[in-house]
N, C-alpha and C. Protein backbone atom coordinates (compact mmCIF):
# COMPACT_ATOMS: atom_id res chain seq x y z
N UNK A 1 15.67 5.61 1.97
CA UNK A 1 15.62 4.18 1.94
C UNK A 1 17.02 3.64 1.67
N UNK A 2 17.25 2.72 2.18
CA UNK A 2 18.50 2.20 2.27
C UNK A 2 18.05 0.51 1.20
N UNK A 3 19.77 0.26 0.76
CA UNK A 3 19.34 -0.46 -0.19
C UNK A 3 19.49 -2.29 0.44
N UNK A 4 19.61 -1.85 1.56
CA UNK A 4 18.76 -3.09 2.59
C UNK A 4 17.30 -2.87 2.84
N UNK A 5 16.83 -2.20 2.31
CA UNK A 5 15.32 -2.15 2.31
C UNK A 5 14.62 -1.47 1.33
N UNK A 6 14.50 -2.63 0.61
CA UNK A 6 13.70 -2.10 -1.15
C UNK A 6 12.33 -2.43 -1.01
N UNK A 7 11.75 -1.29 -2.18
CA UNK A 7 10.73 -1.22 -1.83
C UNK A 7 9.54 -2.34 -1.60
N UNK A 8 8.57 -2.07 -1.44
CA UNK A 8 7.67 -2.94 -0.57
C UNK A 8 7.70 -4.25 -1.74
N UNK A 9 7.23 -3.76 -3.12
CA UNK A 9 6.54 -4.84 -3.98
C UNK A 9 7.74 -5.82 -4.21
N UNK A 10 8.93 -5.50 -3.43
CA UNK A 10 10.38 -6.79 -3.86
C UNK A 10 10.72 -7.14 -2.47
N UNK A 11 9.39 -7.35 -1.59
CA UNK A 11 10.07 -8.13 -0.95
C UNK A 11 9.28 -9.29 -0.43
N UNK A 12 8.38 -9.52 -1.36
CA UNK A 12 7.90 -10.69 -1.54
C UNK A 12 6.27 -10.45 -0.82
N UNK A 13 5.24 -11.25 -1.09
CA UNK A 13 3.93 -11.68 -0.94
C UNK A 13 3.62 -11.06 1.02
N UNK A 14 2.64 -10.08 0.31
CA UNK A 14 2.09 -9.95 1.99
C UNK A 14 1.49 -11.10 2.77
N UNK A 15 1.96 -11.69 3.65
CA UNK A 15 0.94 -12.77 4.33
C UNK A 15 -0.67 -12.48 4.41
N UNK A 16 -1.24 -13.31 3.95
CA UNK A 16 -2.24 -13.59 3.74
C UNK A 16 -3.82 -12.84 2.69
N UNK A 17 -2.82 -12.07 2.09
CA UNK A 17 -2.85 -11.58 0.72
C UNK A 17 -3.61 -12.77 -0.28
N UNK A 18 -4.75 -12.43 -1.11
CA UNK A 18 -4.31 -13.13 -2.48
C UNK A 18 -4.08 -13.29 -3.08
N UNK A 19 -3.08 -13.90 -4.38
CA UNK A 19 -2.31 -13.61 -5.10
C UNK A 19 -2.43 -12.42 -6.09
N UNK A 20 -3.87 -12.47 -6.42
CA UNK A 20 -4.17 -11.21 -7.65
C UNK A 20 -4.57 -9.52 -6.68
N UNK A 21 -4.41 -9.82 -5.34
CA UNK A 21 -4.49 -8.73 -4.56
C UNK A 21 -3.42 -8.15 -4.27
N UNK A 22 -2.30 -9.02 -4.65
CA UNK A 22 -0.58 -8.54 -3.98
C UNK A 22 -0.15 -7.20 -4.48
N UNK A 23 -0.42 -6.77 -5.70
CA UNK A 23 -0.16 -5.44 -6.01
C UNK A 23 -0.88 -4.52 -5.17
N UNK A 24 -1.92 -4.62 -4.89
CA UNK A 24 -2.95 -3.42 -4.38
C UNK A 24 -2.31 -3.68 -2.48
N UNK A 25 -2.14 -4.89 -2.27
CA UNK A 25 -1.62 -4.64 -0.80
C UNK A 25 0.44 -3.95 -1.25
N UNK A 26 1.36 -4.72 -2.00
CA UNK A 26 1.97 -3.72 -1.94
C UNK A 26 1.93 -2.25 -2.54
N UNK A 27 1.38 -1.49 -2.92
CA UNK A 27 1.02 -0.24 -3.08
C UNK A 27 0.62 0.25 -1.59
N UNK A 28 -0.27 -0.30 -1.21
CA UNK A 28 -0.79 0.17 0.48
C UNK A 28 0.10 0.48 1.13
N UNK A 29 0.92 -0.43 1.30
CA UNK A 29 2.09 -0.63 2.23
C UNK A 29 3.10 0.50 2.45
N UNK A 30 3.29 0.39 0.28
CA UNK A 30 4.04 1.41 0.22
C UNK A 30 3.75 3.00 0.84
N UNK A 31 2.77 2.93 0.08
CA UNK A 31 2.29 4.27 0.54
C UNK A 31 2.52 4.76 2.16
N UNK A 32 1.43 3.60 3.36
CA UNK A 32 1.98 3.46 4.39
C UNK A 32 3.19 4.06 4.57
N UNK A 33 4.35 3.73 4.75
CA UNK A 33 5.85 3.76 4.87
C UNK A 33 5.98 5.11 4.61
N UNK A 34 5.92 4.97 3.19
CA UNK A 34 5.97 6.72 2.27
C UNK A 34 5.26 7.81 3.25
N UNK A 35 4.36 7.86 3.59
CA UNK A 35 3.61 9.16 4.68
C UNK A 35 4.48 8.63 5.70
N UNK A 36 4.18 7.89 6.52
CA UNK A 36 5.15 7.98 7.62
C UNK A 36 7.05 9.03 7.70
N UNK A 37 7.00 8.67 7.00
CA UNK A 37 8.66 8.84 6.54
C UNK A 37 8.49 10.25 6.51
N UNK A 38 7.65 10.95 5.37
CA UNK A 38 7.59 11.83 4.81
C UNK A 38 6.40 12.94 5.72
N UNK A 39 5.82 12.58 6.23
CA UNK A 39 5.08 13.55 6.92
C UNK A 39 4.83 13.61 8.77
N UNK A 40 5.40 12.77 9.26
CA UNK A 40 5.56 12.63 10.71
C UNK A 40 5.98 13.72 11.51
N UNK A 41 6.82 14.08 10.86
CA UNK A 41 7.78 15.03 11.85
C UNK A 41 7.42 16.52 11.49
N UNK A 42 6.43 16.67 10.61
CA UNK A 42 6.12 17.93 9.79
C UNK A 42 5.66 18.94 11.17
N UNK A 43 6.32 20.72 10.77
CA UNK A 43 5.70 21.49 11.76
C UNK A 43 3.96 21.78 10.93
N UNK A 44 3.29 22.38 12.02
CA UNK A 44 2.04 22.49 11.59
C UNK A 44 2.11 23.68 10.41
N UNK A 45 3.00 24.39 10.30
CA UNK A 45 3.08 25.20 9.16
C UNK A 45 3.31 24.48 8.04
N UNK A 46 4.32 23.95 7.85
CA UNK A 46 4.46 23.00 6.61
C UNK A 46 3.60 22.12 6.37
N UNK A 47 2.75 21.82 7.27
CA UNK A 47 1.88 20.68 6.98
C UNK A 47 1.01 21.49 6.61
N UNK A 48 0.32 22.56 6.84
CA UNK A 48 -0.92 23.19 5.98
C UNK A 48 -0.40 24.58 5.23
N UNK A 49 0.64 24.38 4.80
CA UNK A 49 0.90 25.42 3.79
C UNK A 49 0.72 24.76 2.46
N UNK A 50 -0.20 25.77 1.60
CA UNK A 50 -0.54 25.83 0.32
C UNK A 50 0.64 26.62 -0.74
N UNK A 51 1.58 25.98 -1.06
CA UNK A 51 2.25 26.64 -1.88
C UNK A 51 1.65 27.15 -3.51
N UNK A 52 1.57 28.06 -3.87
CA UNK A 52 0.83 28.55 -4.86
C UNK A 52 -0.51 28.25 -5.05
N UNK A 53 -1.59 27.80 -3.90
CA UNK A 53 -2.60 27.50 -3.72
C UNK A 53 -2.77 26.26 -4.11
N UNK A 54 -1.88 25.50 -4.14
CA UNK A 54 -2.15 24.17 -3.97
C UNK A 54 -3.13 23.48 -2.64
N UNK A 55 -3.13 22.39 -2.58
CA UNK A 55 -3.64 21.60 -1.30
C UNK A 55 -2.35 21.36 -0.54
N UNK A 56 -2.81 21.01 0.57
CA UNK A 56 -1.57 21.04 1.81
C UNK A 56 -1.17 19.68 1.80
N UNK A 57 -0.28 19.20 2.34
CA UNK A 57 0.05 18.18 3.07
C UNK A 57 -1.14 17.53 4.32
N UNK A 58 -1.30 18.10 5.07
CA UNK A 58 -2.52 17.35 5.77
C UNK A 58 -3.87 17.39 4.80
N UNK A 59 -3.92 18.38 3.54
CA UNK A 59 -5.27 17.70 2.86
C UNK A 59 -5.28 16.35 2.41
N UNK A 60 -3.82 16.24 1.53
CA UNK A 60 -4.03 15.26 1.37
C UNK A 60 -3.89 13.49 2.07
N UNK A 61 -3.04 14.08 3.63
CA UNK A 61 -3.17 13.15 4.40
C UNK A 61 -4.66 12.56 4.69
N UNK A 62 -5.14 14.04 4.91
CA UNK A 62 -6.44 13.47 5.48
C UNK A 62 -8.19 12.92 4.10
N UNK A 63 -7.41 13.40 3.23
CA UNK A 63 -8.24 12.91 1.54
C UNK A 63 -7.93 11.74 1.75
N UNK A 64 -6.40 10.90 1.58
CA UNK A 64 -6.03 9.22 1.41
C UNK A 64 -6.47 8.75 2.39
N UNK A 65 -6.69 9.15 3.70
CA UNK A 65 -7.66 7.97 4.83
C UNK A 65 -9.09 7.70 3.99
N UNK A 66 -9.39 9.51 4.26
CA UNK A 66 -11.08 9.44 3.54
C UNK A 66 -11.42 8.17 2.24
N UNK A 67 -10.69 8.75 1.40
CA UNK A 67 -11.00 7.82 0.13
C UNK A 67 -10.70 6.81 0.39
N UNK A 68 -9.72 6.38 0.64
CA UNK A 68 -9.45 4.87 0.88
C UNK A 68 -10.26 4.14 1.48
N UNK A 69 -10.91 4.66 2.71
CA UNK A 69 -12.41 4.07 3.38
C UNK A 69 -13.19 4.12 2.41
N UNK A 70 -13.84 5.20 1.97
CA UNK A 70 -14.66 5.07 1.10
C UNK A 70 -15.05 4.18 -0.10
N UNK A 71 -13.43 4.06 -0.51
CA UNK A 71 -13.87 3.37 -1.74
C UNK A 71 -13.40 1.55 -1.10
N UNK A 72 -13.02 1.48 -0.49
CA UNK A 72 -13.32 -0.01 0.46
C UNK A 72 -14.45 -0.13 0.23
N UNK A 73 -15.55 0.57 0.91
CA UNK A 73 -16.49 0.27 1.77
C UNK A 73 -17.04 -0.14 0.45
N UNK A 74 -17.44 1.02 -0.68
CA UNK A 74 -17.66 0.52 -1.70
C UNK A 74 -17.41 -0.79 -2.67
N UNK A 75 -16.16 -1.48 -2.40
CA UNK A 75 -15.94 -2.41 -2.80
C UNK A 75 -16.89 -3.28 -1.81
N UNK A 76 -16.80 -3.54 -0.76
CA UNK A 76 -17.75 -4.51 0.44
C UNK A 76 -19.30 -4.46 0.16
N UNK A 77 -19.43 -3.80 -1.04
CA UNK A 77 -20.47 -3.46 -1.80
C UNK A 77 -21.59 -2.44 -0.28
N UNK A 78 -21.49 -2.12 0.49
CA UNK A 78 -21.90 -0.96 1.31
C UNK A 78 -21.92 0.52 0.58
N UNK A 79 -22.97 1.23 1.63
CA UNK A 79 -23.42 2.80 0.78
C UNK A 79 -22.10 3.38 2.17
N UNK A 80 -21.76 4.67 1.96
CA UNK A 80 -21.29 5.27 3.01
C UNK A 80 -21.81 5.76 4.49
N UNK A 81 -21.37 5.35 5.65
CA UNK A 81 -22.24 5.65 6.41
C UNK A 81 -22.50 7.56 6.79
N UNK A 82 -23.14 7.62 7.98
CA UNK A 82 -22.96 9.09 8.05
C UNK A 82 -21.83 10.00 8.30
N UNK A 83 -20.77 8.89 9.28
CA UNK A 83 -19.82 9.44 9.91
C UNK A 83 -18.69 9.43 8.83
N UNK A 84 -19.18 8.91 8.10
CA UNK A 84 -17.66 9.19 6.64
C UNK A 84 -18.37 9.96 5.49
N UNK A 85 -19.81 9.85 5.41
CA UNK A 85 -20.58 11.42 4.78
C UNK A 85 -19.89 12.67 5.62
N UNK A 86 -19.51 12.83 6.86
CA UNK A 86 -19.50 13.89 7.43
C UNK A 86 -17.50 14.02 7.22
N UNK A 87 -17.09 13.51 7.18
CA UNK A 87 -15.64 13.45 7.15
C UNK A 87 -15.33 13.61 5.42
N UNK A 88 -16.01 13.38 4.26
CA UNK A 88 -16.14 14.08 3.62
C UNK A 88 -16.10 15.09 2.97
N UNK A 89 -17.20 16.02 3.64
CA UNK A 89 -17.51 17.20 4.05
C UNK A 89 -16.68 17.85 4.84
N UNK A 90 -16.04 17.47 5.31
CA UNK A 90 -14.40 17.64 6.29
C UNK A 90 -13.46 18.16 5.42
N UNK A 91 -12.93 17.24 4.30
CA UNK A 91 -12.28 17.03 3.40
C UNK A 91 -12.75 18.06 2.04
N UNK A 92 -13.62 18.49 2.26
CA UNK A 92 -14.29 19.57 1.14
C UNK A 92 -13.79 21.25 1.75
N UNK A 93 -14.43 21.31 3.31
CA UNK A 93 -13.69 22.45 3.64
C UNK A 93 -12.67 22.76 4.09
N UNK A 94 -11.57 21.72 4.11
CA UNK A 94 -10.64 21.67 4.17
C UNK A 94 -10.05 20.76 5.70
N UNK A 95 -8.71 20.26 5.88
CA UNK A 95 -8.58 19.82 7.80
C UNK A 95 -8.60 21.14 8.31
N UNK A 96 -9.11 20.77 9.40
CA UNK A 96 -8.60 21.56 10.29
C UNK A 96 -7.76 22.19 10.73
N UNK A 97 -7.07 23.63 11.03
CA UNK A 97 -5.69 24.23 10.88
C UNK A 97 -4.89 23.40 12.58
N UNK A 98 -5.77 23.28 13.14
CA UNK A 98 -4.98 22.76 14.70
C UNK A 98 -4.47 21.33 14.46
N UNK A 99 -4.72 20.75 13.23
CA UNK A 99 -4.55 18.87 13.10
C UNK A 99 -3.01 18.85 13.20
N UNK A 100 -2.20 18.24 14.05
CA UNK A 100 -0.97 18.14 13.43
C UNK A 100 -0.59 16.92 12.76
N UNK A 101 0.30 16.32 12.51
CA UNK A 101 1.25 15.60 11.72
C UNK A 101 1.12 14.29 12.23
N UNK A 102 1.29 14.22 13.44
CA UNK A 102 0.97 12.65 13.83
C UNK A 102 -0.51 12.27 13.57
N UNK A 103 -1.21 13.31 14.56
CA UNK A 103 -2.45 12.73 13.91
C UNK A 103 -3.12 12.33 12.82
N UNK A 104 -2.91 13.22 11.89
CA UNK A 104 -3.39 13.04 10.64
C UNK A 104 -2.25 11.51 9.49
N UNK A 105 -1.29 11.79 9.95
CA UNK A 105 -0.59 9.82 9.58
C UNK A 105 -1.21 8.91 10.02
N UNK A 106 -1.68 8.95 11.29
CA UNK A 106 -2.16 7.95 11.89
C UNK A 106 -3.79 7.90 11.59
N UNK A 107 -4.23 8.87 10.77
CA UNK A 107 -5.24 8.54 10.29
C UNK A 107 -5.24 7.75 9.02
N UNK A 108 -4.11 8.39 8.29
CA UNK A 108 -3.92 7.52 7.33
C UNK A 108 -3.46 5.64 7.49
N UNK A 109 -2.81 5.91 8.38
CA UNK A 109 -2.57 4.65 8.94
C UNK A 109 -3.40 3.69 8.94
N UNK A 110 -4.25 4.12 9.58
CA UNK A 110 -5.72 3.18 10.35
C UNK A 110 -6.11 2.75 9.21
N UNK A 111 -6.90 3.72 8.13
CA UNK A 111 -7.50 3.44 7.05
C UNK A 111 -6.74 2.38 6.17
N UNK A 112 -5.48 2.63 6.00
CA UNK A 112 -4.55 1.46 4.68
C UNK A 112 -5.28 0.29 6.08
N UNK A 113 -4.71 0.01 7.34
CA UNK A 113 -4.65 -0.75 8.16
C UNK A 113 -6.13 -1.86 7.72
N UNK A 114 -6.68 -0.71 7.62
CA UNK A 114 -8.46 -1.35 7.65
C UNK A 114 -8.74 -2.10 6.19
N UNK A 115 -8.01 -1.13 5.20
CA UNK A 115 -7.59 -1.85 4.29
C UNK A 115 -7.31 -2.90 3.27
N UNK A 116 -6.05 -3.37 4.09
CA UNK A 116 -5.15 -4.49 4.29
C UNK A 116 -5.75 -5.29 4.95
N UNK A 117 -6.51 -5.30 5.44
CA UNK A 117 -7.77 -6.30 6.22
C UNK A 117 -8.96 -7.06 5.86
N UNK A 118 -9.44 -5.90 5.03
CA UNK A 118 -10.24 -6.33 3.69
C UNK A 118 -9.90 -7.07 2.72
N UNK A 119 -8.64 -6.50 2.26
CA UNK A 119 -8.12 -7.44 0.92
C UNK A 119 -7.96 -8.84 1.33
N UNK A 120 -7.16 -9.09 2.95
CA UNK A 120 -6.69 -10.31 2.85
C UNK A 120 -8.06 -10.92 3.30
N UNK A 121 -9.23 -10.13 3.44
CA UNK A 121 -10.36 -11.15 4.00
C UNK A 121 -11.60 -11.11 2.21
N UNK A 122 -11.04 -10.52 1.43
CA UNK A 122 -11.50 -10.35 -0.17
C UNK A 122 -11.31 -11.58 -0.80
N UNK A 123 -12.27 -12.69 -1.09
CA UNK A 123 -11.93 -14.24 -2.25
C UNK A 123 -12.19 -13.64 -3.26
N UNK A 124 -10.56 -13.97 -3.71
CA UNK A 124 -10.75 -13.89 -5.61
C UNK A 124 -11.52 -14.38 -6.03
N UNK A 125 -12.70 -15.04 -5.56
CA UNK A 125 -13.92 -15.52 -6.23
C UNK A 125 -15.03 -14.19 -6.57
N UNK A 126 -14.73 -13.23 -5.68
CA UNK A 126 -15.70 -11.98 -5.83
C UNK A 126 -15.26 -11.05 -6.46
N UNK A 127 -13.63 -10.97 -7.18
CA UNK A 127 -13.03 -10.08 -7.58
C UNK A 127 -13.97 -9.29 -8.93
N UNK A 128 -15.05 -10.20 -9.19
CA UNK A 128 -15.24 -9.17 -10.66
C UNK A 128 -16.87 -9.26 -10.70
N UNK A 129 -17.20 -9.19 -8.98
CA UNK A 129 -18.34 -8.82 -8.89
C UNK A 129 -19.13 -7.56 -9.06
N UNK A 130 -19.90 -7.21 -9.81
CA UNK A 130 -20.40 -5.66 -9.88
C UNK A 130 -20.41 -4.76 -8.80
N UNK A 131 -20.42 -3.68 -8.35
CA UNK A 131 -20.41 -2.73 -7.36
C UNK A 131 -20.44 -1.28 -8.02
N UNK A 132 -21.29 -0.70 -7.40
CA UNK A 132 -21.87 0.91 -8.15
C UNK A 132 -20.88 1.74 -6.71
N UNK A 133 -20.42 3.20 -7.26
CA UNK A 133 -19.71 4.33 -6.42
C UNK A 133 -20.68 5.62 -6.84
N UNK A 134 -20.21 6.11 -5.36
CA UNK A 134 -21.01 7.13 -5.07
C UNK A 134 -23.01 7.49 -5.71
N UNK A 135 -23.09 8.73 -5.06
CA UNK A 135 -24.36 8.91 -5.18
C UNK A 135 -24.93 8.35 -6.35
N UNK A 136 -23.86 8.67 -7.49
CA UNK A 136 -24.28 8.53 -8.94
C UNK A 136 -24.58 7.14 -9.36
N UNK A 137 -23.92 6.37 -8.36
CA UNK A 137 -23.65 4.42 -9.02
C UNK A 137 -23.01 4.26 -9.99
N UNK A 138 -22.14 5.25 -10.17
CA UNK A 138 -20.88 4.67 -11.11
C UNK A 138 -20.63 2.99 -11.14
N UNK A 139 -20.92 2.60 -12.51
CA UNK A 139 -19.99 1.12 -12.10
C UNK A 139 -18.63 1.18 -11.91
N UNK A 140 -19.05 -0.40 -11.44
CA UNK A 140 -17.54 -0.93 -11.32
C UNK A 140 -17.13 -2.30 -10.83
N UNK A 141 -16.31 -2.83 -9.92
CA UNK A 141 -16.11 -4.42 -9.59
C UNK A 141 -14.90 -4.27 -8.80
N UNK A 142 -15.62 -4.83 -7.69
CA UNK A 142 -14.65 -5.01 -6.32
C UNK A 142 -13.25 -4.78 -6.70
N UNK A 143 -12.58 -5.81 -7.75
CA UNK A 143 -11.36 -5.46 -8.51
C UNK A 143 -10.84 -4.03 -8.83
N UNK A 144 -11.96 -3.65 -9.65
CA UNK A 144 -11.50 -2.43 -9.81
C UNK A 144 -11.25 -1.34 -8.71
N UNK A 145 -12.17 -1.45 -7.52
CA UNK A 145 -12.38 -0.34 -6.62
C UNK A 145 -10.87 -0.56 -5.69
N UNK A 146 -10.82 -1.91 -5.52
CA UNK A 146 -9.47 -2.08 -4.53
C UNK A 146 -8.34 -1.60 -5.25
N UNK A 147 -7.77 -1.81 -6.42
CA UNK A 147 -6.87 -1.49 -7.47
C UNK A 147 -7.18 -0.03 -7.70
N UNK A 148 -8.11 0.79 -7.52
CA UNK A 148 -8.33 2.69 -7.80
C UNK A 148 -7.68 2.91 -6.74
N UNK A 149 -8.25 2.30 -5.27
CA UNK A 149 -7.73 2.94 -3.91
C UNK A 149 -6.49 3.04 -3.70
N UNK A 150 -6.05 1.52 -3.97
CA UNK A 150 -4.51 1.85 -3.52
C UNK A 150 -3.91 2.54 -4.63
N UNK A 151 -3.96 3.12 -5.99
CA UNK A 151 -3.10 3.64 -6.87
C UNK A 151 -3.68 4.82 -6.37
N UNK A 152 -4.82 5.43 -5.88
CA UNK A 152 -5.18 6.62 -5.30
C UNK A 152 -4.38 7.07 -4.48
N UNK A 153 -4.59 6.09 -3.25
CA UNK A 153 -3.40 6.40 -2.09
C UNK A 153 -1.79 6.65 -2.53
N UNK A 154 -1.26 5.72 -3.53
CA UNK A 154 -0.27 6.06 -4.18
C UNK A 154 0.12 7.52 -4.86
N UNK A 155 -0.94 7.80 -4.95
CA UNK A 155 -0.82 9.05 -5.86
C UNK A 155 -0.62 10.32 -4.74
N UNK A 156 -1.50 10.16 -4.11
CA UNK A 156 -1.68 11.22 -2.37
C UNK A 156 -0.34 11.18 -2.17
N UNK A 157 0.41 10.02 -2.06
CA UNK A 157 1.59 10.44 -0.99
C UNK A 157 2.81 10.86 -2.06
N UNK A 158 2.46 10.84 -3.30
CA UNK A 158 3.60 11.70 -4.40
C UNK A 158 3.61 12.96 -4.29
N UNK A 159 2.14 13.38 -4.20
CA UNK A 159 1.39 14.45 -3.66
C UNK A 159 2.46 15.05 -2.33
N UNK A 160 2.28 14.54 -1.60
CA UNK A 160 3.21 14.84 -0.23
C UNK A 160 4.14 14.72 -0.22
N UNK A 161 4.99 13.82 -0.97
CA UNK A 161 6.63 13.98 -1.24
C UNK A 161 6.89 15.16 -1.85
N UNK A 162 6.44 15.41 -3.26
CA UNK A 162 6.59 16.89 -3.82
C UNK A 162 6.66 18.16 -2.85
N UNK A 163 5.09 18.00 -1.98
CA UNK A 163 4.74 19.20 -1.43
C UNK A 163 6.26 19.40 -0.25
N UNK A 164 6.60 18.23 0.52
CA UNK A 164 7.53 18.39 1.67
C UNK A 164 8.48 19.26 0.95
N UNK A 165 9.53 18.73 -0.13
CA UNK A 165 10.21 19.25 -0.94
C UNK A 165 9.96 20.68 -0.99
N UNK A 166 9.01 20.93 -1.22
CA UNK A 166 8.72 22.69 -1.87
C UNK A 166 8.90 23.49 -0.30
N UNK A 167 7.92 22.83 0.79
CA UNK A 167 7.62 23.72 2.02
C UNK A 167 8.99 23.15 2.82
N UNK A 168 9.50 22.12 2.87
CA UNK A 168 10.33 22.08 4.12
C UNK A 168 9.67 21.27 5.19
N UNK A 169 10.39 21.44 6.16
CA UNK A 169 9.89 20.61 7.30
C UNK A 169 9.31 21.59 8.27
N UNK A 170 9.85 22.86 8.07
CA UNK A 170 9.39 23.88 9.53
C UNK A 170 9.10 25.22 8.18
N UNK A 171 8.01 25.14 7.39
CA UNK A 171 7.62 25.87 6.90
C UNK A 171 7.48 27.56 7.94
N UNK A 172 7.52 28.47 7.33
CA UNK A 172 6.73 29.52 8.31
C UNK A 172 5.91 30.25 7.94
């Protein structure tokens, strides 16, 4: 990053954001940017190498789409449908070893995308409406679920900065 381009949360209000949403859209953003940058160009070795049995780089590419839908949807107060029950379950036995690098960003992509769509279509009038997660019905409140996701997603792509660091770009 160049210091003509600081990070997301200083450079002022996402359009059409609401004000108490602006953190959780810049976190998104960030993150956004952050995978791009950091996992695009990855060979498919580095992207699914487990260094000391860690999780890979595409797990957790492809975990921050997952969750991030998920726990949206949950905020939109919705159950999960089947096709993100099954992607899930994706995410349990691991990606796929053939996924490469673009694809799996651009999954992440979509999801912040879908996102960032929600929030700016989210009235702070509903922010501290009840909403139950997963099977169990964990509570919780729209607020909270949008504010987990994006510090979730935040967390994924620290996740992937570290991991690049350790494996490289052309792992073997």
């Amino acid at each position: 990053m160049t210091p003509a381009s600081p990070h997301v949360w200083l450079r002022g209000p996402v359009e059409g954001v609401p004000p108490l949403l602006q953190p959780a859209a810049h976190a998104l953003l960030q993150t956004r940017e952050d995978v791009r940058a950091l996992a695009a160009g990855l060979s498919l070795a580095a992207l699914h190498a487990r260094p000391g049995g860690s999780a890979s780089v595409a797990f957790h590419l492809l975990h921050l789409a997952g969750a991030t839908h998920r726990l949206f949807t949950y905020a939109n107060g919705d159950g999960l449908s089947e096709t993100q029950q099954a992607n899930l379950a994706q995410e349990r036995s691991g990606p796929d070893p053939s996924m490469d690098a673009e694809s799996l960003v651009r999954l992440a992509e979509e999801s912040i995308d879908r996102a960032l769509a929600q929030l700016r279509a989210t009235p702070e009038s509903q922010l501290l409406l009840p909403r139950r997660v997963g099977a169990a019905g964990h509570p919780s409140t729209v607020l909270g679920l949008l504010f987990h996701a994006a510090e979730h997603a935040a967390r994924h792509a620290g996740q992937i900065a570290t991991l690049v660091k350790v494996v490289g770009t052309t792992a073997t």
